[in-house]
Protein backbone atom coordinates (compact mmCIF):
# COMPACT_ATOMS: atom_id res chain seq x y z
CA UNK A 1 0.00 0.00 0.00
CA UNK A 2 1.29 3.28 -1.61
CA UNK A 3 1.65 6.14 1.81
CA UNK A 4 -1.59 7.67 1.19
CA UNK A 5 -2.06 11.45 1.46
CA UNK A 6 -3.99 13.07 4.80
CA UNK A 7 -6.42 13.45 5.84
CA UNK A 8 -6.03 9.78 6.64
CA UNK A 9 -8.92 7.41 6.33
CA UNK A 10 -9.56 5.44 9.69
CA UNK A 11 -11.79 2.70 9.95
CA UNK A 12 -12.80 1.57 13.92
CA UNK A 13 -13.95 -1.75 14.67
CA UNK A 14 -15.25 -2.20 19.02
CA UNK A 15 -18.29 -3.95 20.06
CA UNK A 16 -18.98 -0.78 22.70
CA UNK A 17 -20.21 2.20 21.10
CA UNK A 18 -18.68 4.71 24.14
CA UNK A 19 -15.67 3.31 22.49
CA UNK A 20 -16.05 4.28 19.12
CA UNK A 21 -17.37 7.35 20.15
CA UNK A 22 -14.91 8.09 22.21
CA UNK A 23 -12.23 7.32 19.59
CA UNK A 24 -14.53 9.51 17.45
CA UNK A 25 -13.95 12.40 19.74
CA UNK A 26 -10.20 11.98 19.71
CA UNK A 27 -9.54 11.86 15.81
CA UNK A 28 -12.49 15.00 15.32
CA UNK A 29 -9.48 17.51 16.80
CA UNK A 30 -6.95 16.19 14.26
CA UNK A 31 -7.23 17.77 11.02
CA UNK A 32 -4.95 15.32 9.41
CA UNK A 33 -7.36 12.24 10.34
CA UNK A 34 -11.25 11.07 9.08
CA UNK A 35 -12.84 8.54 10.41
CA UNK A 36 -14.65 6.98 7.52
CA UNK A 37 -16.49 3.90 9.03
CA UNK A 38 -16.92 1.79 11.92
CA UNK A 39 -17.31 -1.71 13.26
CA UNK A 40 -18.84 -3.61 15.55
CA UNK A 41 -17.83 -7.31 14.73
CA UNK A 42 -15.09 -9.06 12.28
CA UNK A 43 -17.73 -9.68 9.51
CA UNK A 44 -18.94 -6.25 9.45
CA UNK A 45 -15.13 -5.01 9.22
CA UNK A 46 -14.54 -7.10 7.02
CA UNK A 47 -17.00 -5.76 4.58
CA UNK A 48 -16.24 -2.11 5.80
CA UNK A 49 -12.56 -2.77 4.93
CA UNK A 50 -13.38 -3.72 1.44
CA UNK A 51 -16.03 -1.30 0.62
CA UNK A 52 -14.52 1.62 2.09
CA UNK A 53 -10.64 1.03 1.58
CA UNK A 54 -9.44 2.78 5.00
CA UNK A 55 -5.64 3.37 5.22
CA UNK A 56 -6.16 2.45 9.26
CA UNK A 57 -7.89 -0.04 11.18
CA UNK A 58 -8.53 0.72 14.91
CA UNK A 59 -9.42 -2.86 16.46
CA UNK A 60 -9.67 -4.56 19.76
CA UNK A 61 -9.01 -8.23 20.54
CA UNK A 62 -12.30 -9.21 22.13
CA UNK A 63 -15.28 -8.96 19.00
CA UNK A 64 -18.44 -10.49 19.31
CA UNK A 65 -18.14 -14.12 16.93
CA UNK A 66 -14.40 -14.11 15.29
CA UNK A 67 -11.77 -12.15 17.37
CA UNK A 68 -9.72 -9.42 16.72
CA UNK A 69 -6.40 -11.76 15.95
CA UNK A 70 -9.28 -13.60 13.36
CA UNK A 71 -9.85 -10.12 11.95
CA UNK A 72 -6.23 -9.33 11.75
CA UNK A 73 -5.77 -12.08 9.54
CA UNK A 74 -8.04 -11.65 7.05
CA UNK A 75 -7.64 -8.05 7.09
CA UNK A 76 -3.96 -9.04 6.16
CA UNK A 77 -4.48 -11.85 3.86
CA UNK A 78 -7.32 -9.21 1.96
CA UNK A 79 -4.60 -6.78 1.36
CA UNK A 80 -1.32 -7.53 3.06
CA UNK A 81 0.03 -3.88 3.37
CA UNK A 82 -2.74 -2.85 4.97
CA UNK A 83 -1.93 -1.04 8.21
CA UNK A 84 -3.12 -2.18 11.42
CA UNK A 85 -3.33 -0.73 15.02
CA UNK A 86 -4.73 -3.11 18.01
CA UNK A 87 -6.15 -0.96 21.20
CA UNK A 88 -7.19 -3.39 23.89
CA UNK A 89 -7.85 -3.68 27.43
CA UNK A 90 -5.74 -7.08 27.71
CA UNK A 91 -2.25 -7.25 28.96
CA UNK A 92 0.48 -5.75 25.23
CA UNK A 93 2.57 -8.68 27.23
CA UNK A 94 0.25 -11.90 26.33
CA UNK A 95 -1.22 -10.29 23.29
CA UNK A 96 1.13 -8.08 21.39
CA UNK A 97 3.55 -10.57 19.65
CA UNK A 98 0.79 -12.33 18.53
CA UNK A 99 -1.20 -9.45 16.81
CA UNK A 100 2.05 -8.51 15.09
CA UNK A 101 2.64 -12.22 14.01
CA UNK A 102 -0.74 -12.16 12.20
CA UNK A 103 0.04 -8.97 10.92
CA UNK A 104 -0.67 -5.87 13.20
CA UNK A 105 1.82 -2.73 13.06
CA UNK A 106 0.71 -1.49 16.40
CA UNK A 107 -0.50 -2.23 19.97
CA UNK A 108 -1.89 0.01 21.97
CA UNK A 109 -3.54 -0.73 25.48
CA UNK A 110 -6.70 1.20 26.38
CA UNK A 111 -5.25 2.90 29.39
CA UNK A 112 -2.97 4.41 27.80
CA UNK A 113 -3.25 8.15 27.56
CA UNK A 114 -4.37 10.56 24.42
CA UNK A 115 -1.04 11.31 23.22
CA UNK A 116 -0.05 7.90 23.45
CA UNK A 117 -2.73 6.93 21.28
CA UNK A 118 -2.06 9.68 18.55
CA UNK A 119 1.71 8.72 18.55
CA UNK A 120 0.96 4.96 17.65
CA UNK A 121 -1.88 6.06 14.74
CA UNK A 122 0.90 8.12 13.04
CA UNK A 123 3.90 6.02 13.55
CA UNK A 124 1.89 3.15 11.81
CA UNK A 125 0.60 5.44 9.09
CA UNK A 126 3.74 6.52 8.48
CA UNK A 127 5.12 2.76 7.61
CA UNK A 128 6.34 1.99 11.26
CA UNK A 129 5.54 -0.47 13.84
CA UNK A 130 4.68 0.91 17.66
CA UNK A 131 5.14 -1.07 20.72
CA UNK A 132 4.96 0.66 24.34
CA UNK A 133 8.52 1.36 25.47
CA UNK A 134 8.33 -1.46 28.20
CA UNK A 135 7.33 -4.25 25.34
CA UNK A 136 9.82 -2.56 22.72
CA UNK A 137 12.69 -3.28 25.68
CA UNK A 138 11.34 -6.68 26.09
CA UNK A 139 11.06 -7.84 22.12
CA UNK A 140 14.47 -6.18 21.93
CA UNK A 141 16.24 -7.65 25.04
CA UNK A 142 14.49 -11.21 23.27
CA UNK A 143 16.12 -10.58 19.76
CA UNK A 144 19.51 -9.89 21.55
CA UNK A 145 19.42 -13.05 23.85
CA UNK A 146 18.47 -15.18 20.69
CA UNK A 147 16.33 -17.09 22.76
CA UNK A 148 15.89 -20.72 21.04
CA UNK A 149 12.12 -21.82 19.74
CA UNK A 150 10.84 -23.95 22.32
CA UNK A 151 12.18 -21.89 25.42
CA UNK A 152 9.23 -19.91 26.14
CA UNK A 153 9.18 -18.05 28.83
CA UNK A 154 5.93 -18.75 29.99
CA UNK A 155 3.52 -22.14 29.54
CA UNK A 156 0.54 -19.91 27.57
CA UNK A 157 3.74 -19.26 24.46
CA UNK A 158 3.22 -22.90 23.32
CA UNK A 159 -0.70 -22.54 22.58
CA UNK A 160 -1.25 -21.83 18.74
CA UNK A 161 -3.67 -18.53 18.60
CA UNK A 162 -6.74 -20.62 18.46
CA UNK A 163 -5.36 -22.72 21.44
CA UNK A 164 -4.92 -19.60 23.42
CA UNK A 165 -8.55 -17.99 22.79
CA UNK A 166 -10.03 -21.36 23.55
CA UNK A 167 -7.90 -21.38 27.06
CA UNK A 168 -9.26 -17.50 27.02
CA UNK A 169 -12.82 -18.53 26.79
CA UNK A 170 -12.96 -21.58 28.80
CA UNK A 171 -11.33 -18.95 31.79
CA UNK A 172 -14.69 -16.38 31.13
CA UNK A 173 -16.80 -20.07 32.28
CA UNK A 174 -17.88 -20.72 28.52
CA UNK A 175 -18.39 -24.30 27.73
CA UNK A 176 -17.10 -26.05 24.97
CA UNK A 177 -20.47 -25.72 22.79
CA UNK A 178 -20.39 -22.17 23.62
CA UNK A 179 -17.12 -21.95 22.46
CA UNK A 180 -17.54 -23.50 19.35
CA UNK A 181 -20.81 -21.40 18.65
CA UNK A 182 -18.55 -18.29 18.82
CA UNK A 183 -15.22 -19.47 17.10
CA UNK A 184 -17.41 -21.06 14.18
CA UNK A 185 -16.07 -24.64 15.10
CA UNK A 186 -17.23 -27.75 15.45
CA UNK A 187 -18.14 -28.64 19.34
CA UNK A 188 -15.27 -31.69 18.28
CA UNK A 189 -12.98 -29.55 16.65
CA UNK A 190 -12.74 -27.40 20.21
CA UNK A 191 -12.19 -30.97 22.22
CA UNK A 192 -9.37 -31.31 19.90
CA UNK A 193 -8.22 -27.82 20.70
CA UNK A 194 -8.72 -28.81 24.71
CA UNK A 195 -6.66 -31.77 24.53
CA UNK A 196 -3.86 -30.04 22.82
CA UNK A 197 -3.65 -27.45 25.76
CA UNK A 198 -4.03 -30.03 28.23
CA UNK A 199 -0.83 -31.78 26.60
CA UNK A 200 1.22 -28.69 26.23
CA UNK A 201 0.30 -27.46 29.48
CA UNK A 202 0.56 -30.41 31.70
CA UNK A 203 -3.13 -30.29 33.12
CA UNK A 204 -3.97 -34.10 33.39
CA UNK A 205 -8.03 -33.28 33.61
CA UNK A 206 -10.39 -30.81 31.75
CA UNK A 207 -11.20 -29.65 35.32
CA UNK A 208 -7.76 -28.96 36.25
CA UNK A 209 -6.98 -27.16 32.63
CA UNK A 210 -10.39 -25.16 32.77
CA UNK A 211 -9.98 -24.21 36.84
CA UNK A 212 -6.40 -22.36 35.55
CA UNK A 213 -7.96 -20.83 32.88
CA UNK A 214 -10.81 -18.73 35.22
CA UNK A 215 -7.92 -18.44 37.66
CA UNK A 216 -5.64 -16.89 34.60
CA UNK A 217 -8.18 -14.65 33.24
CA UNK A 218 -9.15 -13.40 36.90
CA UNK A 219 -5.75 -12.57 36.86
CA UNK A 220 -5.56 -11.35 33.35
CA UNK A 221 -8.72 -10.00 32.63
């Protein structure tokens, strides 16, 4: 994707409208910004993306039906240069590298402050990639270390992304045809996806593996 000319056309995609607006709000004082549509789930974006042709999307992680990282990836698979910002509540430590695997340029958590915000939108529009300084120190302080695949850090780094939102959604007290409902899968192809992260992460039951997920996102949010 050629570096467009401003004003910049940004597309927003959260399932809460005080969100949006309030994103709304914050692009309105920049003259070199338009929003020019919004979201509320993957499929909508999805067809927002491709009708409207935004040089920006604003997403979160948690959508209602495919997540954010789902949205990512077809965003990027639709049109690969496309640039992509994530602004979410959940912890830039468990969910940043992945975002940026599936092809984000950006992560952003919702705390942060207005400024912050504005600095990420126009160091991705402007071709770069934006990480908080504390994740930046930690990718970098990774890179240097060369640390070998298959030394993760932590237990949750060996889940595939669809093993990890299944661990996510099991921890909100979802069951496994709930699950599967929302992801679009089979209620077998999730027990597949269960027994893989009881393998990888040593749980021996489904009770044990789905009492450390609520205890994880209690933590985690």
């Amino acid at each position: 994707m050629k570096r467009a000319d401003p004003p910049f056309r940004i597309a927003l995609v959260d399932d809460h409208p005080v969100m949006l607006d309030g994103y709304r709000n914050m692009l309105a004082g920049e003259m070199d910004f338009a929003v020019c549509a919004t979201a509320s789930n993957a499929a909508e974006a999805m067809s927002m993306a491709e009708r409207t042709e935004p040089d920006l999307v604003i997403t979160d992680i948690t959508l209602p039906g495919r997540s954010g990282l789902d949205l990512i990836k077809d965003l990027t698979a639709w049109q690969p240069d496309l640039r992509i910002l994530v602004i979410s509540m959940h912890d830039e430590a468990l969910w940043a590298e992945r975002c940026l695997k599936a092809g984000a340029k950006g992560y952003v958590m919702k705390e942060s402050d207005r400024a912050t915000m504005l600095a990420a939108i126009r160091q991705v529009l402007d071709g770069g990639i934006y990480l908080s300084p504390r994740l930046a120190a930690r990718v970098i302080s990774a890179f240097a270390s060369a640390r070998p695949r298959g030394s993760e850090t932590s237990p949750l780094e060996k889940l595939s992304d669809r093993e990890f939102e299944v661990f996510r959604l099991f921890g909100e007290g979802q069951t496994a045809k709930e699950i599967a409902a929302r992801l679009n899968l089979s209620p077998k192809t999730v027990a597949v996806h269960r027994d893989h992260i009881k393998e990888k992460m040593g749980y021996q039951t489904s009770a044990e593996m789905i009492r450390e997920a609520v205890r994880w996102v209690q933590v985690n949010g």
